[in-house]
C-alpha atoms as a PDB file:
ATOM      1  CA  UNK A   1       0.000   0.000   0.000  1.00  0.00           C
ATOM      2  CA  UNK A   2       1.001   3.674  -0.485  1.00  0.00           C
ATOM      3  CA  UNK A   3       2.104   5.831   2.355  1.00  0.00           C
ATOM      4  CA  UNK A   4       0.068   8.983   2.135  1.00  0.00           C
ATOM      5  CA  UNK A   5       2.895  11.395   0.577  1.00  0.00           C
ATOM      6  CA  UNK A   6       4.392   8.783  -1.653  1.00  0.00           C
ATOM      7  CA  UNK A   7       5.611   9.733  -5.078  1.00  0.00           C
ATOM      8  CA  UNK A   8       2.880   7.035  -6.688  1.00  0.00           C
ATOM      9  CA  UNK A   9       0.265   9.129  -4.605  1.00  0.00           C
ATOM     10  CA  UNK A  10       0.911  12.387  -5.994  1.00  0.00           C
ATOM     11  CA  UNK A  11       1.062  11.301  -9.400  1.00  0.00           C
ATOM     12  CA  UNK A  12       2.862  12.888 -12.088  1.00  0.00           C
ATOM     13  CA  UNK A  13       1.397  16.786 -11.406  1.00  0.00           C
ATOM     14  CA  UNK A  14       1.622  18.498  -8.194  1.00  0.00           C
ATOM     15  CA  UNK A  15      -0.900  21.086  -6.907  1.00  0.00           C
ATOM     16  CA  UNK A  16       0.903  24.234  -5.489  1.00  0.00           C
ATOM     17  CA  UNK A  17      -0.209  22.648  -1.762  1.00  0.00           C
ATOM     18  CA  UNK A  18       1.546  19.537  -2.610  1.00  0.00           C
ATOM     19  CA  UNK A  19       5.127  21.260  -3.991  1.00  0.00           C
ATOM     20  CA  UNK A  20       5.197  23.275  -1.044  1.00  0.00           C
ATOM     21  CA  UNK A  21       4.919  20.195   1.545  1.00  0.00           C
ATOM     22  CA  UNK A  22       7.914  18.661  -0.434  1.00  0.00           C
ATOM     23  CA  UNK A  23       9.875  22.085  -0.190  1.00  0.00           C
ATOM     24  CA  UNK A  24       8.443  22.857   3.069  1.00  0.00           C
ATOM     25  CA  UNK A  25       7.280  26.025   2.267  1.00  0.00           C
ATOM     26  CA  UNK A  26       3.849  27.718   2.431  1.00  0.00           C
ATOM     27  CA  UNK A  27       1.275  27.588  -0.800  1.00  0.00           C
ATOM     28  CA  UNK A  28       1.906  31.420  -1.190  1.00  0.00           C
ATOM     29  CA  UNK A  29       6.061  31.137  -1.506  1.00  0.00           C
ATOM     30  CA  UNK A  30       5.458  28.392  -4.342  1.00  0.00           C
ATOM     31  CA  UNK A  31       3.146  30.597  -5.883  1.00  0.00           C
ATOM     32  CA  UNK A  32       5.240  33.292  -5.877  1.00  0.00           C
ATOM     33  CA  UNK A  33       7.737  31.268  -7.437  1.00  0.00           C
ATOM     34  CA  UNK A  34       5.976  30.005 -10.570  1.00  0.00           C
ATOM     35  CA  UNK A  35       4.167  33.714 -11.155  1.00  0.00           C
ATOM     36  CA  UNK A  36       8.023  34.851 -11.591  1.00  0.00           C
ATOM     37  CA  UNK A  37       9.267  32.445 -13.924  1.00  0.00           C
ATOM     38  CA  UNK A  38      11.658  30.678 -11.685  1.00  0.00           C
ATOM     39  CA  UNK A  39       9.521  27.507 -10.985  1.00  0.00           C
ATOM     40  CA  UNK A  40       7.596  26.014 -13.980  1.00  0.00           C
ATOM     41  CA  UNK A  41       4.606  25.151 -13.984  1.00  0.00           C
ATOM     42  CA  UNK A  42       0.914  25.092 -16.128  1.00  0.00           C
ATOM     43  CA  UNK A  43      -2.830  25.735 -15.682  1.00  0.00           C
ATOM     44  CA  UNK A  44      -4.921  22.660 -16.851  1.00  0.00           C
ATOM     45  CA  UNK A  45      -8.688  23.161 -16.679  1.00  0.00           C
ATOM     46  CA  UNK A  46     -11.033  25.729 -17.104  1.00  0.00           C
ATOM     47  CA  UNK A  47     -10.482  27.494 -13.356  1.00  0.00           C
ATOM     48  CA  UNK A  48      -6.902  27.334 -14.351  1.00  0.00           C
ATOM     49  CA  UNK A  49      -5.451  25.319 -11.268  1.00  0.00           C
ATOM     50  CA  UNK A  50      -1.593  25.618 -11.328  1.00  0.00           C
ATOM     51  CA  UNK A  51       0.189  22.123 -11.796  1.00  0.00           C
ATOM     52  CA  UNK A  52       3.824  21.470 -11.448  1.00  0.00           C
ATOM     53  CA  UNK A  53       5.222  18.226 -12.900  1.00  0.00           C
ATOM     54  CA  UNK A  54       7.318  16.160 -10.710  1.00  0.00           C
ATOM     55  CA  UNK A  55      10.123  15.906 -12.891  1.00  0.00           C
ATOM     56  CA  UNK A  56      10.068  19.637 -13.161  1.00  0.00           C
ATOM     57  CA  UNK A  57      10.524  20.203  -9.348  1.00  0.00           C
ATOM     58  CA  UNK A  58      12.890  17.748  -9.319  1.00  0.00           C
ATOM     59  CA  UNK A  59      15.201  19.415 -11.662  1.00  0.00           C
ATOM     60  CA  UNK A  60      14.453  23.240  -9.637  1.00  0.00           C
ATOM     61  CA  UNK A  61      15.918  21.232  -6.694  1.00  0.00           C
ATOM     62  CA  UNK A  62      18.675  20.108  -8.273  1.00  0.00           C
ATOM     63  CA  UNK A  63      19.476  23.942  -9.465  1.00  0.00           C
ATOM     64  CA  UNK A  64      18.859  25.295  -6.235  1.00  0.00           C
ATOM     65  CA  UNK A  65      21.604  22.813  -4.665  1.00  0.00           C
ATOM     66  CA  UNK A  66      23.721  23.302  -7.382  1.00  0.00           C
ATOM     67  CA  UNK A  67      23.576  27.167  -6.813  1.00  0.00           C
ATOM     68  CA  UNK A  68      24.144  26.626  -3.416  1.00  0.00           C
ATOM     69  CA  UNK A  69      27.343  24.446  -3.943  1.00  0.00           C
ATOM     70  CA  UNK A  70      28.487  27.454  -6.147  1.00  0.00           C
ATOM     71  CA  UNK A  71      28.034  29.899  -3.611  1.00  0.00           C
ATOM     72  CA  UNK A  72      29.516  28.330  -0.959  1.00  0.00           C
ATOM     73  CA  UNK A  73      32.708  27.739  -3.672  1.00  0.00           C
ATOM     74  CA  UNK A  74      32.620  31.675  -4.348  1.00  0.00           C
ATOM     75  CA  UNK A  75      31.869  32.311   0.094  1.00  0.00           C
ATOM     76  CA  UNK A  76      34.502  29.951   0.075  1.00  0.00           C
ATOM     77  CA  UNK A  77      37.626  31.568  -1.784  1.00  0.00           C
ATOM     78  CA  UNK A  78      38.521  35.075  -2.553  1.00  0.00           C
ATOM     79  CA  UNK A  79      39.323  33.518  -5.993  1.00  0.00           C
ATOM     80  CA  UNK A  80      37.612  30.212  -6.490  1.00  0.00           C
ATOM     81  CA  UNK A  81      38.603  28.848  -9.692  1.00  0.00           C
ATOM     82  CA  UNK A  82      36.749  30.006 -12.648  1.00  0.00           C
ATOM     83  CA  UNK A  83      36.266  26.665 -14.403  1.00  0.00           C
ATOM     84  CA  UNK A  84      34.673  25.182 -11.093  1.00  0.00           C
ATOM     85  CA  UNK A  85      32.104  28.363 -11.345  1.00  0.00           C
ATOM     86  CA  UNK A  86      31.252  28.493 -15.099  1.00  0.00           C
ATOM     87  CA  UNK A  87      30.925  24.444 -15.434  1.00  0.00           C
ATOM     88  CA  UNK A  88      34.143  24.066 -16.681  1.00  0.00           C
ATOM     89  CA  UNK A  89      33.951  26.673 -19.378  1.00  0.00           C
ATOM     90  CA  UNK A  90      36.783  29.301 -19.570  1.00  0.00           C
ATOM     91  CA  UNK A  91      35.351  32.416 -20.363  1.00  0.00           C
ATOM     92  CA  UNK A  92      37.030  34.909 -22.529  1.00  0.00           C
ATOM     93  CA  UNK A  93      36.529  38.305 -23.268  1.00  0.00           C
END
């Protein structure tokens, strides 16, 4: 049987209720987020209900850690290397 908040529960779209129990946020912050861009999502229906796909949230996780590793790098040194903060892309001018 499925535990209440399993993955197979929530299917394949998340309300905004749902995305902000897995972020731990409130409704409002992940709304905030997908009416600026930074967080994906779609209105299905005719009221429009916002729906963010798993595999979508999954990846703005991923880019939110990612940023934070990179910040931390740059926190880190006066100089962090410049490949380790452009992916490993020297950047000429």
């Amino acid at each position: 049987m499925n535990e209440p908040d399993s993955p197979d529960r929530l299917g394949r779209f998340l309300t905004l209720a749902d995305t902000a129990d897995v972020l731990n946020v409130s409704a409002r912050q992940v709304y905030s987020l997908v009416r600026s861009g930074e967080l994906p999502a779609i209105k299905v229906g005719a009221s429009g209900h916002w729906r963010i796909e798993r595999d979508v949230l999954e990846s703005y996780i991923e880019a939110m850690y990612e940023e934070s590793r990179r910040l931390s790098l740059w926190n880190q040194s006066d100089a962090a290397p410049l490949p380790e903060l452009s992916d490993g892309r020297i950047i000429r001018r």
